[in-house]
Protein backbone atom coordinates (compact mmCIF):
# COMPACT_ATOMS: atom_id res chain seq x y z
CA UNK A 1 0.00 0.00 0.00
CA UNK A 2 2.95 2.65 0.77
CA UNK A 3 4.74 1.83 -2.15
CA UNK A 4 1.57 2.81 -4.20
CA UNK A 5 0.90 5.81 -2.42
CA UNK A 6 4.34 6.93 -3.33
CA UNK A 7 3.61 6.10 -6.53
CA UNK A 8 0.59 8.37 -6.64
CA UNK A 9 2.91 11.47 -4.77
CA UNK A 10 4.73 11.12 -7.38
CA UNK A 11 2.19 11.17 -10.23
CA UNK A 12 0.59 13.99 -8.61
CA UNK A 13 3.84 16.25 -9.62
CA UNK A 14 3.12 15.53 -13.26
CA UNK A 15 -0.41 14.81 -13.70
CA UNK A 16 -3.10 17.33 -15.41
CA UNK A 17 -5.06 18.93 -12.74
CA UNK A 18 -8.83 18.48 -12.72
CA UNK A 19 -10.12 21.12 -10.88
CA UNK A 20 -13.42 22.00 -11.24
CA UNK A 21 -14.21 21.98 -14.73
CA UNK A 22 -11.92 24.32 -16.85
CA UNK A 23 -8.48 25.31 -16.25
CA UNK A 24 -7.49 28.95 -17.00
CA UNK A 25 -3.51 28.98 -17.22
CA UNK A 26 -1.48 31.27 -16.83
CA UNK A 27 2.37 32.04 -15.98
CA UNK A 28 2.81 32.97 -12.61
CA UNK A 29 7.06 33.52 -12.59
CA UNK A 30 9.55 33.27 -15.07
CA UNK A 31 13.09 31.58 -13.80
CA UNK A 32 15.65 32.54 -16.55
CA UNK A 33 14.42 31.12 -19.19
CA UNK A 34 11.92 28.52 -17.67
CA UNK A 35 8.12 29.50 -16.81
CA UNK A 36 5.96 28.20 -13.51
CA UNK A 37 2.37 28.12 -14.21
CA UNK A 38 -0.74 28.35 -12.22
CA UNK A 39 -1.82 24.86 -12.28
CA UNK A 40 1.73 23.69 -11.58
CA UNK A 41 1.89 25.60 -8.07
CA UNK A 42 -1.66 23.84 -7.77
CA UNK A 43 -0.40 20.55 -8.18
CA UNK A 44 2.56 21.02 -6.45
CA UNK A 45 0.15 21.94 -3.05
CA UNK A 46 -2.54 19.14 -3.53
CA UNK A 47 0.62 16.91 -3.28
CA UNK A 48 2.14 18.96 -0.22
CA UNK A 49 -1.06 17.98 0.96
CA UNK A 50 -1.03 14.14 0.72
CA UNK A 51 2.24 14.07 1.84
CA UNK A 52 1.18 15.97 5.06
CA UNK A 53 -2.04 13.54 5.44
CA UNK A 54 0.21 10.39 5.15
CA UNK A 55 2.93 12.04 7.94
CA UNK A 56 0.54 12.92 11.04
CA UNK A 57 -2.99 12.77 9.85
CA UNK A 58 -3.96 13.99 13.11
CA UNK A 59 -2.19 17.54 12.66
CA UNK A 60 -2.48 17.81 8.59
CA UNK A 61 -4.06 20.89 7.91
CA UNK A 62 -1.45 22.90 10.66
CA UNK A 63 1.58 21.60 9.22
CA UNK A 64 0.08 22.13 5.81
CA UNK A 65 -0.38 25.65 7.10
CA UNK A 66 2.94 26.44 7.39
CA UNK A 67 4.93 24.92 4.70
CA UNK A 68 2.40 25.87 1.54
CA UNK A 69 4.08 29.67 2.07
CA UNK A 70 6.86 27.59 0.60
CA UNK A 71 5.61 25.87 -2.32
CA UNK A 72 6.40 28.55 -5.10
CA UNK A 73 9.75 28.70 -3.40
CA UNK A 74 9.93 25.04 -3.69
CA UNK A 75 9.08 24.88 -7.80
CA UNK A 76 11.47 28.11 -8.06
CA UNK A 77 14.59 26.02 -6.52
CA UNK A 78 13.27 22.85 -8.40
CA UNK A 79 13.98 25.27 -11.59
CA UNK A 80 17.28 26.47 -10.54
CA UNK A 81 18.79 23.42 -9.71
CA UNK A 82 17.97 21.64 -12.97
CA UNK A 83 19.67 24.65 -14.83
CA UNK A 84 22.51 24.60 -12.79
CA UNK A 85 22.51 20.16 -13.19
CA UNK A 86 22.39 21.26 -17.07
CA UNK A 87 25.69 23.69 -16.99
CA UNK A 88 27.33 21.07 -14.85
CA UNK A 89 26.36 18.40 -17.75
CA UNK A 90 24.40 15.88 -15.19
CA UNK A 91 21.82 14.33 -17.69
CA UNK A 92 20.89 11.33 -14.79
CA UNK A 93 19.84 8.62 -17.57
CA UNK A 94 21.81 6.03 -16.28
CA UNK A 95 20.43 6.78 -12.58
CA UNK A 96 16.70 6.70 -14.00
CA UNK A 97 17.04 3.42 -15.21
CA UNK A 98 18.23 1.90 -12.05
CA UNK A 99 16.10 3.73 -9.75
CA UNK A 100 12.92 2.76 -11.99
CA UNK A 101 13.95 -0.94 -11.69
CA UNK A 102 14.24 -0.05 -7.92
CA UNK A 103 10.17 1.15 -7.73
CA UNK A 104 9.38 -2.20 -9.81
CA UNK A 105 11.32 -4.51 -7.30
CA UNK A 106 9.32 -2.58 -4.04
CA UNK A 107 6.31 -2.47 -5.86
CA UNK A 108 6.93 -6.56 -6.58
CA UNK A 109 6.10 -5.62 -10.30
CA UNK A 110 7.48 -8.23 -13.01
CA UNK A 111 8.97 -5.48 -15.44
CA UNK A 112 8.68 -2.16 -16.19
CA UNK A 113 6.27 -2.29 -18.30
CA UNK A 114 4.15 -2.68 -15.58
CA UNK A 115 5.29 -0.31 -13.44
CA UNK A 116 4.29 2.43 -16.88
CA UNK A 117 0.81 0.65 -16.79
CA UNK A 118 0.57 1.84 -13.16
CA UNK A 119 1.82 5.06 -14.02
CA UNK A 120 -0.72 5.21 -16.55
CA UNK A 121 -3.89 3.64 -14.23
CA UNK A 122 -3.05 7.06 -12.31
CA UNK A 123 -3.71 9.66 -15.03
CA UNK A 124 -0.12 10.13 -16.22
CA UNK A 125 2.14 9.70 -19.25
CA UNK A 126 5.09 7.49 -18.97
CA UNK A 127 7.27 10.28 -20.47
CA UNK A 128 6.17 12.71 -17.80
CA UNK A 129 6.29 9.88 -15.29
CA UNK A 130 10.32 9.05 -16.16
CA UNK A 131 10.97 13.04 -16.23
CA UNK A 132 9.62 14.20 -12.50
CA UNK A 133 11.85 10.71 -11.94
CA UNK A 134 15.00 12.21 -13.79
CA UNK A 135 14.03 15.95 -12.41
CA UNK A 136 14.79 14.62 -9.01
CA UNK A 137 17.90 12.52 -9.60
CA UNK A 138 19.45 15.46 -11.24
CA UNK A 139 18.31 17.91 -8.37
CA UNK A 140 20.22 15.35 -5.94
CA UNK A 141 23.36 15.08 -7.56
CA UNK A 142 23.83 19.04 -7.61
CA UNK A 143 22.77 19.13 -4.20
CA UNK A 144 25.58 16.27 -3.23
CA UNK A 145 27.84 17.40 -5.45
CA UNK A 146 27.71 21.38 -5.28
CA UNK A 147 26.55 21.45 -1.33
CA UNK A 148 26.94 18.31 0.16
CA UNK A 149 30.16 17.39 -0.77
CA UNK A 150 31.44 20.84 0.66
CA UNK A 151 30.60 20.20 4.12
CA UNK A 152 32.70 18.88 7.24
CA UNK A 153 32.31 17.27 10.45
CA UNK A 154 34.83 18.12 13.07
CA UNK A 155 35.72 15.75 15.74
CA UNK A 156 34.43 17.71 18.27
CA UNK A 157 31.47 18.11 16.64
CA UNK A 158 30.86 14.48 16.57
CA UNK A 159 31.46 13.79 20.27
CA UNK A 160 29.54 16.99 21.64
CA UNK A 161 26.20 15.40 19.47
CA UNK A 162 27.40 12.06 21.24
CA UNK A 163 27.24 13.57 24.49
CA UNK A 164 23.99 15.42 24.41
CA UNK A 165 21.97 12.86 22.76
CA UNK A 166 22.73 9.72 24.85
CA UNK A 167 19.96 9.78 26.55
CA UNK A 168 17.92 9.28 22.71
CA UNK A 169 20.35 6.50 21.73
CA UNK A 170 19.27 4.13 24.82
CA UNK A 171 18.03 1.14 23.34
CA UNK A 172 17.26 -2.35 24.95
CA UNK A 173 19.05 -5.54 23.70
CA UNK A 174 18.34 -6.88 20.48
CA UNK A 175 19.87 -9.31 18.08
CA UNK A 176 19.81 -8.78 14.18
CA UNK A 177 19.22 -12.79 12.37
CA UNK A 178 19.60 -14.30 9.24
CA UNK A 179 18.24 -17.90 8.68
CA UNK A 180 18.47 -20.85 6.79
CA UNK A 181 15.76 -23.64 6.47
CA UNK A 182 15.47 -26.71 4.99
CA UNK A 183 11.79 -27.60 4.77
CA UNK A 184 11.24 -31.38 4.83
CA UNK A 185 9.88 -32.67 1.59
CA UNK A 186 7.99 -35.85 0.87
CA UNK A 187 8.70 -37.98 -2.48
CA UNK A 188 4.83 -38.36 -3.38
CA UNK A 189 3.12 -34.58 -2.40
CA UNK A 190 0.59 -35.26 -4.56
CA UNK A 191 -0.89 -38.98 -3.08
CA UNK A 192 -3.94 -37.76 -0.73
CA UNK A 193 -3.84 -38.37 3.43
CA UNK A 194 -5.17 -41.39 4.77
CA UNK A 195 -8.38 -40.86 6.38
CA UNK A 196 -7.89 -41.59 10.10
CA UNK A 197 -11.52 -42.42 10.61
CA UNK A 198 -11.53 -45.30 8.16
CA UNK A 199 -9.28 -47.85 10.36
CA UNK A 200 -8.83 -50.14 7.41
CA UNK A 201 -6.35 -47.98 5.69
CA UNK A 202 -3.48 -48.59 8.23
CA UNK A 203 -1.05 -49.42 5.14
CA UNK A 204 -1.31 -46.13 4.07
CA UNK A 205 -1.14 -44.52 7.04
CA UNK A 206 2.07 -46.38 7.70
CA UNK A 207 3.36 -45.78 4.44
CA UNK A 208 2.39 -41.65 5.05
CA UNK A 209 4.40 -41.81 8.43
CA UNK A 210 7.29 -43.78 6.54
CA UNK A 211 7.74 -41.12 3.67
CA UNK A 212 7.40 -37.82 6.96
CA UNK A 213 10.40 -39.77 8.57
CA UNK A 214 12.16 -40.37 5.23
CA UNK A 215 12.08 -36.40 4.49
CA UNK A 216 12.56 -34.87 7.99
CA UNK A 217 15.95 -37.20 7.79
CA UNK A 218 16.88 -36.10 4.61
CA UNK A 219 15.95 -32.52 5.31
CA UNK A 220 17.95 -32.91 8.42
CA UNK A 221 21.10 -34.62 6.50
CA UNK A 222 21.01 -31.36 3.86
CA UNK A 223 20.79 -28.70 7.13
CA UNK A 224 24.02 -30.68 8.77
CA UNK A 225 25.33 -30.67 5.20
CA UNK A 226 25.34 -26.66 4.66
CA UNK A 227 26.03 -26.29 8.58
CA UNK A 228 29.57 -28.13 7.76
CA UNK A 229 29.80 -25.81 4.73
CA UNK A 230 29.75 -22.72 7.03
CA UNK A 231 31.92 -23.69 9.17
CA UNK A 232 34.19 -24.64 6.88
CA UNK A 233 34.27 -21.27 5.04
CA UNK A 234 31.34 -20.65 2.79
CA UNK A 235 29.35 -17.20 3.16
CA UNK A 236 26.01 -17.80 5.29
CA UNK A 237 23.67 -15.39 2.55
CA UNK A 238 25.19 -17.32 -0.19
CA UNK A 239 24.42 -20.39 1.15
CA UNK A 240 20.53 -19.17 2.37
CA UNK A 241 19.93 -17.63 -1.35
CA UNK A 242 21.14 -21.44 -2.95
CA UNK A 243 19.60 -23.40 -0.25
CA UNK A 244 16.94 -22.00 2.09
CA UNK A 245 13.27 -22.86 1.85
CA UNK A 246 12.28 -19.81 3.58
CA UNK A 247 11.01 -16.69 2.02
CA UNK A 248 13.55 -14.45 3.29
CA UNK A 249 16.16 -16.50 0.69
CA UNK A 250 16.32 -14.08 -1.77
CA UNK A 251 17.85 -11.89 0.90
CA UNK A 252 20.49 -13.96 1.67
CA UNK A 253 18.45 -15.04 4.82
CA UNK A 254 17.79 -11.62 6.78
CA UNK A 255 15.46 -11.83 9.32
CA UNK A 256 15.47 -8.64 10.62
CA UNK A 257 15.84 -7.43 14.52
CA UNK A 258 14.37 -9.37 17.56
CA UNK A 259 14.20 -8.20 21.36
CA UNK A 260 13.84 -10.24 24.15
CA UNK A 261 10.64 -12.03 24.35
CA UNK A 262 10.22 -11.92 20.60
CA UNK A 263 11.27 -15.31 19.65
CA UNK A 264 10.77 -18.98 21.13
CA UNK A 265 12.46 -19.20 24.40
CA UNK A 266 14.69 -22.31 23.21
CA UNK A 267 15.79 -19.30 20.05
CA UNK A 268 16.44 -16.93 22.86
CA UNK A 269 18.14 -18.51 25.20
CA UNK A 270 20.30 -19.74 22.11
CA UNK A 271 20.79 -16.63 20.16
CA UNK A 272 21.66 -14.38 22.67
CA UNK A 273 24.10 -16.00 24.57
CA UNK A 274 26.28 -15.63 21.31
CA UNK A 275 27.74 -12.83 19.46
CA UNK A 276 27.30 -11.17 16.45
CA UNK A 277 29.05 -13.17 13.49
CA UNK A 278 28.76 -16.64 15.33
CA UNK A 279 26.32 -19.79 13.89
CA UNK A 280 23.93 -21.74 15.59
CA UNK A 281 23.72 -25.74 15.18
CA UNK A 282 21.31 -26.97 13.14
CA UNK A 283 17.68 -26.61 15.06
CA UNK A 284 14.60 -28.70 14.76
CA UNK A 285 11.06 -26.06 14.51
CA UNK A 286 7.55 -26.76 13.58
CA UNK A 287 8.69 -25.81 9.38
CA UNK A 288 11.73 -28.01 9.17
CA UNK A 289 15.37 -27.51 10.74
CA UNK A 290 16.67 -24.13 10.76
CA UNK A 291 20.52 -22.46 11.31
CA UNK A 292 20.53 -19.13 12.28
CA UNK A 293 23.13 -16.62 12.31
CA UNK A 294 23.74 -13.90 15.04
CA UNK A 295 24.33 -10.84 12.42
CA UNK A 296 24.59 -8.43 15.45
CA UNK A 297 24.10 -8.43 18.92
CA UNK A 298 23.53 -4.89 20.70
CA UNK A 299 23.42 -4.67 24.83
CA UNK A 300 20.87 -2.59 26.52
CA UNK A 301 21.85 0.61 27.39
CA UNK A 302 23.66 3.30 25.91
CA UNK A 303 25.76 2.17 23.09
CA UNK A 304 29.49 2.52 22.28
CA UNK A 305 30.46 6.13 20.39
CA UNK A 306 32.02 3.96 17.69
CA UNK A 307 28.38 1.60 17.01
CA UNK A 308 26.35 4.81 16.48
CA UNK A 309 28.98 7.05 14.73
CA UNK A 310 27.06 6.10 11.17
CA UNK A 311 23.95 8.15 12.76
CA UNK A 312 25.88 10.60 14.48
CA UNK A 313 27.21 11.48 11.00
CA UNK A 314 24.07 11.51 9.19
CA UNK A 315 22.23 14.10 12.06
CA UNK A 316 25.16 16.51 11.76
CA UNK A 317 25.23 16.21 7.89
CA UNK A 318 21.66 17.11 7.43
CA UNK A 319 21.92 19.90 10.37
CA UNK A 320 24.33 21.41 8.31
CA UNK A 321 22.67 20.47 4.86
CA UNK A 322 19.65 22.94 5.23
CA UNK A 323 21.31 26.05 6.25
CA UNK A 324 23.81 25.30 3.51
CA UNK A 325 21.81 24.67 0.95
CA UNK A 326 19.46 27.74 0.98
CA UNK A 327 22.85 29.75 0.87
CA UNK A 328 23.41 28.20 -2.27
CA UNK A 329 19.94 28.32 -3.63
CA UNK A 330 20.03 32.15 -2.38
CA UNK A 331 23.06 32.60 -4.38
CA UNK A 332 21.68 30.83 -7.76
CA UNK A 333 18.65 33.12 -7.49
CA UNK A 334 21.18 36.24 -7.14
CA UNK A 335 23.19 34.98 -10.58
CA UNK A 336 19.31 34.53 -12.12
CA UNK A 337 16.25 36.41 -13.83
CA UNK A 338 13.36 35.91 -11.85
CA UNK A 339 10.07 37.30 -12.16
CA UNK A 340 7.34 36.83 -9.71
CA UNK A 341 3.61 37.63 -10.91
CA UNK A 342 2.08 40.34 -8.11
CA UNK A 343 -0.05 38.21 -5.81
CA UNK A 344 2.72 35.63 -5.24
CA UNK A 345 5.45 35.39 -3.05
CA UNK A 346 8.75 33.69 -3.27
CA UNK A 347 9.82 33.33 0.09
CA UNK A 348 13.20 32.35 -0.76
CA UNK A 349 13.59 35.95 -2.44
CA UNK A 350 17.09 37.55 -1.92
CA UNK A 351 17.36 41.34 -2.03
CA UNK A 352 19.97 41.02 -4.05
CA UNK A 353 18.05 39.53 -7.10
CA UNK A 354 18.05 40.86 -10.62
CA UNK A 355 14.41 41.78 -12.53
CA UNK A 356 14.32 40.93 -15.57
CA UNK A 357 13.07 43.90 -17.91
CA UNK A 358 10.54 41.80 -20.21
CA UNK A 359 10.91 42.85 -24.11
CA UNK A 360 8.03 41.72 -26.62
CA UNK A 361 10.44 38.78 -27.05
CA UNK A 362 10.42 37.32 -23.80
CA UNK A 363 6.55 37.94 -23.75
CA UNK A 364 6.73 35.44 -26.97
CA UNK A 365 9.08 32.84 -25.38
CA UNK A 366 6.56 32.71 -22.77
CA UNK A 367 3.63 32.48 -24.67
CA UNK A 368 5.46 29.56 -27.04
CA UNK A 369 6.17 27.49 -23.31
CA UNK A 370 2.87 28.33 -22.04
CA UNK A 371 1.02 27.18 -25.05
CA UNK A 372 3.41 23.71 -25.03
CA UNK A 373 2.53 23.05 -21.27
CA UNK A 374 -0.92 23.37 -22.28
CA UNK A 375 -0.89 20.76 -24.80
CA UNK A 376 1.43 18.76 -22.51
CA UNK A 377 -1.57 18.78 -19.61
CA UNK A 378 -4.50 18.47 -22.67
CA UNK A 379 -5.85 21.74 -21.48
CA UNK A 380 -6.41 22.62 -25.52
């Protein structure tokens, strides 16, 4: 269900709006060369507020409040930033196809072709669909590249987050699994049960309890076999995507994370009296004989500096990122033409911006890229 409702956020940034019968466009600002209409800014805050809906239902229409003030601002820097990914040559085709293929594996879609048909079931043209798509891979490698990639992390910095935040990073004990099971399989699946109510069908019982003990002991036999494997050097997710029955296989086995009083005691008491990186035997359950692997144990309490220095990292990064980038964004809008239609307000404006004086040529441009966004949305 999430992954479709991304898919529809995302669909709402391209598709035509229907709002109450006709649409009257018109331009609203001009960014260099570029236009913003009327129904874009529209679409742009019907998606602001889905996105607000799916975040804290409960609060929607206050937090939508306060950040639609910053919706033209948010189509202006869109606008920027692709001109400035343009100059710097960053076309993101290779990117597109790989994050596409991405939204068709978490959508469990067999090719892309359907993901377009679910582009399409939402209103949307699979051209405009792969552009918002390419728009925002291009917008993220001038952000990393042009903002990102300029900032730094002291030392200090690291350990006075560390120090002030320990209190947030107290966590109780968990383990992190990966598995491997071999299901027991019997030779004839398809022969029916013996009905136990009929007593004169004790051969076939007898021969159904022969063929259960006949695959648990071969199912046990092939767990002791990839046990030895292990231990003897092979890698526990290659083994679990050749061998496991179990439908985390494709993953190489991952489980996921379990606190105490999350799994069968006998698991417990196994799995977290070893630590992270060590193999269990080979363990009889109710599906067949399982080996799990401890892929990281974590004590309760406050954890080591070192074991939450990748989150650490992150939190100062994107403290740092926002700031940052509006300086940037501030200083592309100072090295643009902008033009804001009276009515609206950009409230990422600089003082320092340049007005464009608008000649009967410009007026043309505009007209040319307003009548072409028309077509594009089937408003003519």
């Amino acid at each position: 269900m999430m992954k479709k409702f991304s898919l529809l956020l995302i669909v709402l940034t391209c598709a035509p709006l229907l709002a109450s019968g006709q649409v009257v466009e018109e331009i609203i600002a001009r960014v260099n060369n570029q236009i913003i209409t009327r129904s874009e800014l529209a679409r742009s805050k019907d998606q602001l507020k889905e996105e607000v809906k799916q975040q804290d239902a409960n609060n929607a229409d206050k937090v939508y409040s306060e950040r639609e003030k910053d919706v033209l601002r948010d189509l202006i820097d869109q606008q920027l930033l692709l001109e400035k990914g343009k100059d710097m040559g960053i076309t993101g085709d290779t990117d597109l196809i790989k994050q596409l293929d991405q939204m068709r594996k978490e959508m469990k879609l067999d090719s892309l072709e359907a993901l377009e048909k679910e582009a399409v079931k939402q209103g949307v043209s699979w051209e405009d669909f792969k552009q918002t798509q390419r728009n925002q891979i291009i917008t993220r490698k001038v952000i990393g590249e042009e903002v990102g990639g300029h900032l730094a992390i002291s030392k200090e910095e690291e350990q006075k987050f560390y120090d002030e935040h320990k209190s947030e990073m107290e966590q109780p004990e968990y383990i992190r699994l990966s598995e491997i099971l071999v299901a027991p399989k019997t030779s004839d699946p398809a022969k029916p049960a013996a009905d136990a109510s009929q007593p004169n069908q004790p051969a076939d019982e007898a021969a159904k309890q022969a063929a259960d003990a006949a695959a648990l002991s071969a199912a046990e036999a092939k767990a002791n076999d990839l046990l030895k494997q292990i231990r003897e050097g092979a890698a526990f997710e290659d083994v679990a995507k050749k061998n496991s029955d179990g439908p985390s296989a494709a993953d190489g086995g991952t489980l996921g994370m379990f606190k105490r009083g999350q799994l069968a005691k006998e698991l417990e008491d196994k799995t977290f009296a070893m630590k992270a990186g060590d193999v269990t035997d080979v363990i009889r359950t109710k599906q067949g004989y399982v080996i799990l692997k401890v892929v990281d144990h974590q004590q309760a309490g406050i954890p080591p500096m070192k074991d939450v220095m990748p989150k650490i990292e992150d939190a100062l990064y994107y403290q740092k990122l926002q700031p940052a980038l509006r300086a940037f964004l501030t200083k592309l809008r100072e090295e643009a033409y902008i033009d804001i239609k009276l009515g609206y307000l950009d409230s990422g404006a600089s003082p320092n911006q340049t007005k464009p004086v608008e000649t009967a040529a410009a007026k043309e441009a505009d007209a040319k890229k307003l009548n072409k966004k028309k077509k594009k949305l089937g408003i003519l």
